[in-house]
Protein backbone atom coordinates (compact mmCIF):
# COMPACT_ATOMS: atom_id res chain seq x y z
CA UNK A 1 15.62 27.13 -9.37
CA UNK A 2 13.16 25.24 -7.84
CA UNK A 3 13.30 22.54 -10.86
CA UNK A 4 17.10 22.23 -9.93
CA UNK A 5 16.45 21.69 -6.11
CA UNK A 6 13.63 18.61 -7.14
CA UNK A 7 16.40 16.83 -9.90
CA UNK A 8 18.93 17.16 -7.00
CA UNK A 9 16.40 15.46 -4.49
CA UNK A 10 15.56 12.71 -7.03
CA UNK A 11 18.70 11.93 -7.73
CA UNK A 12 19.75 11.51 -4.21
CA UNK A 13 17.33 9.12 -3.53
CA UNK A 14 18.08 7.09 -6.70
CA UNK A 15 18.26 3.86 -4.73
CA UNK A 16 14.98 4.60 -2.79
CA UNK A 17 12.98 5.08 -6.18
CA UNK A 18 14.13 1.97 -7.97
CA UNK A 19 12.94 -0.06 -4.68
CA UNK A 20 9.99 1.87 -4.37
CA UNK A 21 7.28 -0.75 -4.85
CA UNK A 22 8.69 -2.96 -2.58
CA UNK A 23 8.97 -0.47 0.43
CA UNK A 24 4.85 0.64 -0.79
CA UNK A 25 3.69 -3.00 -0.96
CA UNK A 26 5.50 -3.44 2.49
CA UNK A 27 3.90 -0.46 4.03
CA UNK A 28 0.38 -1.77 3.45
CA UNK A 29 1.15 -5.07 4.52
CA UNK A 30 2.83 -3.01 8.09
CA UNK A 31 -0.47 -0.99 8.07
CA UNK A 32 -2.84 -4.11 8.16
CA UNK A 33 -1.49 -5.73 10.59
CA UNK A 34 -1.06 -2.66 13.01
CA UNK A 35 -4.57 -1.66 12.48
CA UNK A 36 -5.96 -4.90 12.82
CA UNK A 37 -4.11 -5.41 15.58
CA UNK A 38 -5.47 -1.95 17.47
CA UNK A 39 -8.90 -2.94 16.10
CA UNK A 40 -8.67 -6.13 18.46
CA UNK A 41 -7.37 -4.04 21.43
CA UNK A 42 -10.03 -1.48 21.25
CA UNK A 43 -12.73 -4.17 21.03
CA UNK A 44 -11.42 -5.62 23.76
CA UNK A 45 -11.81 -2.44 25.64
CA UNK A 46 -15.07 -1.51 24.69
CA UNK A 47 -16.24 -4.90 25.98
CA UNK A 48 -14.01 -5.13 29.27
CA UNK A 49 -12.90 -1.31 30.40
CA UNK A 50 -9.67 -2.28 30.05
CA UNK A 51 -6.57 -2.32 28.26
CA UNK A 52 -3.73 -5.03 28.44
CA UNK A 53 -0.25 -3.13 28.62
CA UNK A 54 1.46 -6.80 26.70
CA UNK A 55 -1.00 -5.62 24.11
CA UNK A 56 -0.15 -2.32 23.66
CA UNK A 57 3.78 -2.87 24.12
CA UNK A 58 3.54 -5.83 21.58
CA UNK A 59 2.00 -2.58 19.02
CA UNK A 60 4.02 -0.30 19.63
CA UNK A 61 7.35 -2.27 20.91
CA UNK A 62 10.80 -0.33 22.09
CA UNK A 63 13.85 0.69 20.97
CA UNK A 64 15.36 -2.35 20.90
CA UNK A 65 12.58 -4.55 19.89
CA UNK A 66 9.94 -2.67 17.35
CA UNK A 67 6.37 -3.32 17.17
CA UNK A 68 4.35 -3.42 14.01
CA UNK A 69 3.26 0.29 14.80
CA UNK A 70 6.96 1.45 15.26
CA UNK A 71 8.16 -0.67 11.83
CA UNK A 72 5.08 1.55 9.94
CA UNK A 73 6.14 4.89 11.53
CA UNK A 74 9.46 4.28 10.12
CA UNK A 75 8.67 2.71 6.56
CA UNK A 76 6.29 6.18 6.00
CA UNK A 77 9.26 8.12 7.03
CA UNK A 78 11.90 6.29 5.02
CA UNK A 79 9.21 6.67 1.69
CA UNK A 80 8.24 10.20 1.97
CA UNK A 81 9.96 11.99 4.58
CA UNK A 82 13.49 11.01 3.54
CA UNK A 83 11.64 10.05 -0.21
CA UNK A 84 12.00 14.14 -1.24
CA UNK A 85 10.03 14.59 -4.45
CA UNK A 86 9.98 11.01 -5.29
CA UNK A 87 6.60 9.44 -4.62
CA UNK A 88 2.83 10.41 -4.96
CA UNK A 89 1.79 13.95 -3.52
CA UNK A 90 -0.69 13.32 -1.28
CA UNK A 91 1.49 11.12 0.97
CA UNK A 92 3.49 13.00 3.24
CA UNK A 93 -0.18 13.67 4.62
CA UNK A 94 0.05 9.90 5.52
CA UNK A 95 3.20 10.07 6.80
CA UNK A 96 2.07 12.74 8.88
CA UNK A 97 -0.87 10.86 10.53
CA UNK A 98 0.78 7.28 11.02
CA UNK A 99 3.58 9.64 13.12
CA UNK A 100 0.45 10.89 15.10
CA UNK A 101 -0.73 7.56 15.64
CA UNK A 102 2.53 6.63 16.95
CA UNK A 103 3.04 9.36 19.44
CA UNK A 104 -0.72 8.92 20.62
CA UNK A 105 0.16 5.32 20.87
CA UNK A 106 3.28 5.69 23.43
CA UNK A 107 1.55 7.95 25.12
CA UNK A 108 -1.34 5.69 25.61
CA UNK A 109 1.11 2.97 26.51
CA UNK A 110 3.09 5.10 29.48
CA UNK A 111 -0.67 5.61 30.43
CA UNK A 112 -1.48 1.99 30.73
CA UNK A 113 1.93 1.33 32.76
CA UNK A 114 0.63 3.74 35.14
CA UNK A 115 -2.23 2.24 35.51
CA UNK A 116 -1.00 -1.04 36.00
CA UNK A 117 1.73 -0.87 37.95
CA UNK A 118 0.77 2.00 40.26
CA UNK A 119 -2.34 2.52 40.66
CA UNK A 120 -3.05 -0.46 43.11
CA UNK A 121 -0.58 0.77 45.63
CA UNK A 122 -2.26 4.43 45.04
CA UNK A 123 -5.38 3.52 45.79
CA UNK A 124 -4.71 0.92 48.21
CA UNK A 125 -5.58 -2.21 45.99
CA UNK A 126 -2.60 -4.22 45.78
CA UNK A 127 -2.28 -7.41 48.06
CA UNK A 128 0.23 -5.96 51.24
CA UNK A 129 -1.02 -2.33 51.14
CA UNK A 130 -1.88 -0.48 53.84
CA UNK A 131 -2.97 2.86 55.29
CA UNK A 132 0.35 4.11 55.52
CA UNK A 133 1.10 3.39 51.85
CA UNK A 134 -1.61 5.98 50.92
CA UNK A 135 -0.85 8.18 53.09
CA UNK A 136 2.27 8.16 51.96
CA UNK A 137 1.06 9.09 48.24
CA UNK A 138 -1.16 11.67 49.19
CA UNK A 139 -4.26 13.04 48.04
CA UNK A 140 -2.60 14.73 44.79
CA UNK A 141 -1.15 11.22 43.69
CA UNK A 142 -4.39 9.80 44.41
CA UNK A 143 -6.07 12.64 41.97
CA UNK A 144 -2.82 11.98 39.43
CA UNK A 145 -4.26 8.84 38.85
CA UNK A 146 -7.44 9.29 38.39
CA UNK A 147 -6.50 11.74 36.05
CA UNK A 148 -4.79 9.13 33.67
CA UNK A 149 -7.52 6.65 34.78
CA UNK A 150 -9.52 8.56 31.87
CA UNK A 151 -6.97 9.48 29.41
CA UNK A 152 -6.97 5.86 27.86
CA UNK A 153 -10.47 5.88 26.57
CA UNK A 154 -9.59 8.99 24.50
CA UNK A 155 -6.70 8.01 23.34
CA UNK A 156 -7.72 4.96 21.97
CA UNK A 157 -10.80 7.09 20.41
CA UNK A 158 -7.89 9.31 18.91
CA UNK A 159 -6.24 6.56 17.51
CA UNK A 160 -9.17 4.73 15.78
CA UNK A 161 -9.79 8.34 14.53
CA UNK A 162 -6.81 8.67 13.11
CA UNK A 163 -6.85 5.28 11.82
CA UNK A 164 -9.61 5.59 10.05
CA UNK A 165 -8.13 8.77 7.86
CA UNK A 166 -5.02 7.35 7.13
CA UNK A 167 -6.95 3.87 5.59
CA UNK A 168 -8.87 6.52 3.90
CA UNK A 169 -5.71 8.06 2.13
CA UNK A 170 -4.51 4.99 1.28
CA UNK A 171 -7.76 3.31 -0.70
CA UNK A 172 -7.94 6.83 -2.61
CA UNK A 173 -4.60 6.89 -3.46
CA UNK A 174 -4.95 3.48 -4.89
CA UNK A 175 -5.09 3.60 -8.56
CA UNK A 176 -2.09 5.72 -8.24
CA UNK A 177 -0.12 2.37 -8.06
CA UNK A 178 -1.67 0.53 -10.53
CA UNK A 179 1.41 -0.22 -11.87
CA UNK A 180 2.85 -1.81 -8.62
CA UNK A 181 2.72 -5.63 -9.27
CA UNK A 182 4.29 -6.37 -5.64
CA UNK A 183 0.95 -4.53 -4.58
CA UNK A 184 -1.61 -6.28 -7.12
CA UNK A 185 0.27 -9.65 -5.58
CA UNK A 186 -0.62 -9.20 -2.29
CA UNK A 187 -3.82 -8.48 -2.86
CA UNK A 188 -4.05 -11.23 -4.77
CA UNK A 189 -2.77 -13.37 -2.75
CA UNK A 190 -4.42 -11.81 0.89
CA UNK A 191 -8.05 -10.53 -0.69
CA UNK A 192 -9.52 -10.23 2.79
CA UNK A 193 -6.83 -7.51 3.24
CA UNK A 194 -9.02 -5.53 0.94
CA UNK A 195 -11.96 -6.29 2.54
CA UNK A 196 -11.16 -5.51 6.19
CA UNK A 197 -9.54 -2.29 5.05
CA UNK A 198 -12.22 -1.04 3.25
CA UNK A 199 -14.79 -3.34 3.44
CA UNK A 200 -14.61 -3.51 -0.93
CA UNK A 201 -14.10 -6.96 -3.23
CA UNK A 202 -10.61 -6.79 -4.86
CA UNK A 203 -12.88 -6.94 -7.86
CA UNK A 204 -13.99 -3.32 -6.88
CA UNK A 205 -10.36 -2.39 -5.82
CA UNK A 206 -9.33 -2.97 -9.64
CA UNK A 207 -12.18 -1.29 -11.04
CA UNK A 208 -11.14 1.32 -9.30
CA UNK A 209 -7.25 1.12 -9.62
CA UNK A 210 -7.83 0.37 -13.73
CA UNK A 211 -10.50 2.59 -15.01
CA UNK A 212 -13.61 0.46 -14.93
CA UNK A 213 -11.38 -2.56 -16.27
CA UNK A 214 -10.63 -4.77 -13.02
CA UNK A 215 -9.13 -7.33 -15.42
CA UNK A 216 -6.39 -5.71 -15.92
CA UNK A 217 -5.31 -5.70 -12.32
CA UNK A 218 -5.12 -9.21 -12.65
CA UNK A 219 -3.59 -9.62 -16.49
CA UNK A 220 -1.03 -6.99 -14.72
CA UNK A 221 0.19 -9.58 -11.67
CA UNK A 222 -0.45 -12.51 -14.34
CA UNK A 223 2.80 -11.13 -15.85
CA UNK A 224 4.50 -10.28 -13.18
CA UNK A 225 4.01 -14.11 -11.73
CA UNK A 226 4.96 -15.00 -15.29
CA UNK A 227 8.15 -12.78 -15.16
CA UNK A 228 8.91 -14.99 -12.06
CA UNK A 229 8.54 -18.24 -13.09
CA UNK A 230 5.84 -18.41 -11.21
CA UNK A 231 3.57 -20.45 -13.67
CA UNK A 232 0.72 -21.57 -11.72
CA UNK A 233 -0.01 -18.35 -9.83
CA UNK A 234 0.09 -16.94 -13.48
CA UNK A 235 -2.38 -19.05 -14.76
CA UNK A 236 -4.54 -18.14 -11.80
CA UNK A 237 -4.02 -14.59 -12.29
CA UNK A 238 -5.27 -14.90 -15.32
CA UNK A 239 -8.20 -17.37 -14.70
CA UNK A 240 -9.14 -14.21 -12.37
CA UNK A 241 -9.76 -12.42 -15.26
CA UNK A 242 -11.48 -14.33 -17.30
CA UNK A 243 -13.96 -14.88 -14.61
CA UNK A 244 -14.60 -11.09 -14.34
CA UNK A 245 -14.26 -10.72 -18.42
CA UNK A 246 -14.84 -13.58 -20.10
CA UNK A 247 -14.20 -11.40 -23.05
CA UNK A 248 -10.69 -10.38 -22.60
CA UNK A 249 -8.44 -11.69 -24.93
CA UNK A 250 -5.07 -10.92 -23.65
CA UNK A 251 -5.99 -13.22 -20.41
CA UNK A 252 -8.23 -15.90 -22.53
CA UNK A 253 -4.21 -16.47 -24.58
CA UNK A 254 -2.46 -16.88 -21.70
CA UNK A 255 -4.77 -19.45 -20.16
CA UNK A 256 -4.37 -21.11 -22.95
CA UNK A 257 -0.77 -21.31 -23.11
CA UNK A 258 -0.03 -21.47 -19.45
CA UNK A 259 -2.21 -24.39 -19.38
CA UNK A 260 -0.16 -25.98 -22.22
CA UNK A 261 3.07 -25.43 -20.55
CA UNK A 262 2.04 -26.54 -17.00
CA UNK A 263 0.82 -29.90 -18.77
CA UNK A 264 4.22 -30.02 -20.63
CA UNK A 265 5.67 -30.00 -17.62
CA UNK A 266 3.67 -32.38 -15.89
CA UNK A 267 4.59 -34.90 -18.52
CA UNK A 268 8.16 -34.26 -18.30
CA UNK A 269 7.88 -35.10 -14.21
CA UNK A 270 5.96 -37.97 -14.94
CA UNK A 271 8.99 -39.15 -17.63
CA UNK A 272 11.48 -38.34 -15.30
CA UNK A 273 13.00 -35.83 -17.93
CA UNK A 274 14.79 -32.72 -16.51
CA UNK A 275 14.08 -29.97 -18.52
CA UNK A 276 17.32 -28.22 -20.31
CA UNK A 277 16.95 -25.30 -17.90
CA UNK A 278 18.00 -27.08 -14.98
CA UNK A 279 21.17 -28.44 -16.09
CA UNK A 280 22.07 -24.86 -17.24
């Protein structure tokens, strides 16, 4: 019974599995920048006290106009919330956390609102206040404020907290998409990614992902680039892996020949002949 219930799921979400590295790859990429971004916001507090609402609202965003934070939230649900049986099992744990970052996150931007847009006339601060505009919000007001006037710091403790668990999930779930070339590419292609996630070489990342062999990590997006026509980010690719194996075969033949046919076409250029592909 339970078999039939998981074929049902899978097959509803046909279209979601066959674009499935695409929607992964694009979930790191979402997940960088957001924590990146909060990185930058809670250094900023640490060093000041304070937090810039813009900042926060440019994280998090509206309805109407999503932030990176908001865009994540709703990737993770669209992969493994709505994603049934589909992807890797220890993922709905991440989808679970990057929802808890996002709640903790509009909660510490109503916070930081507040704080900026009434707590001056609370307490008296803002150019044109007066007596009567305190005594007008009262002694509880007053202490509603400096209630919230706390919260912040926590939160953004919370959030670097739970930061820091779902980055963990996602480097040990790694070599479970070793066979996502959209993912090797990026990483390829943005290696300090890598290293400001987890603070690890891609070298190490492949070692990891490919059983000792980081070579393949880069033979694997080699093809891929290949598959695309994308010659001289092949040939790099596979330079990549030469450099960490000098022995590996697979990647010493396609330097070879990738070299061969980026000089062959490089000649043709120079001849002014158009290849037979582009008159196709």
């Amino acid at each position: 019974m339970i078999g039939c219930k998981k074929q049902k799921n899978y097959s509803r979400n046909t279209w979601l599995n066959r674009r499935r590295d695409y929607f992964v790859t694009d979930m790191f990429k979402k997940f960088y920048h957001s924590s990146i971004f909060f990185l930058q916001i809670y250094r900023e507090h640490i060093e000041t006290g304070r937090v810039s609402y813009a900042d926060i609202e440019k994280l998090v965003g509206t309805e109407n106009k999503k932030g990176c934070l908001w865009r994540l939230k709703d990737d993770c649900h669209l992969l493994w919330r709505n994603g049934g049986y589909v992807f890797k099992v220890d993922d709905p744990l991440l989808d679970w956390i990057i929802g808890s970052i996002f709640h903790e996150a509009m909660k510490l931007k109503e916070n930081i609102y507040l704080l900026e847009y009434y707590a001056p006339p609370t307490n008296g601060t803002e150019e044109g206040s007066n007596q009567e505009i305190r005594k007008f919000c009262g002694l509880e007001c007053r202490r509603f404020m400096e209630k919230i006037f706390h919260e912040p710091a926590k939160q953004l403790e919370n959030i670097g907290i739970l930061f820091g668990r779902a980055s963990f999930i996602m480097r040990n779930n790694l070599p479970l998409y070793s066979d996502n070339f959209l993912l090797l590419r990026y990483f390829i292609e943005n290696p300090n990614v890598v290293v400001e996630l987890w603070s690890e070489t891609l070298d190490e990342i492949f070692k990891d992902m490919f059983n000792g062999a980081p070579e393949k990590g880069y033979c694997f997006a080699g093809l891929s680039y290949f598959e695309g026509n994308w010659y001289e980010k092949s040939l790099g690719a596979f330079q990549e892996a030469m450099r960490v194996n000098e022995r590996c075969k697979e990647a010493d033949l396609w330097t070879r020949q990738l070299k061969a046919l980026l000089l062959s076409k490089k000649q043709e250029k120079q001849q002014g002949k158009i290849p037979l592909t582009q008159l196709l």
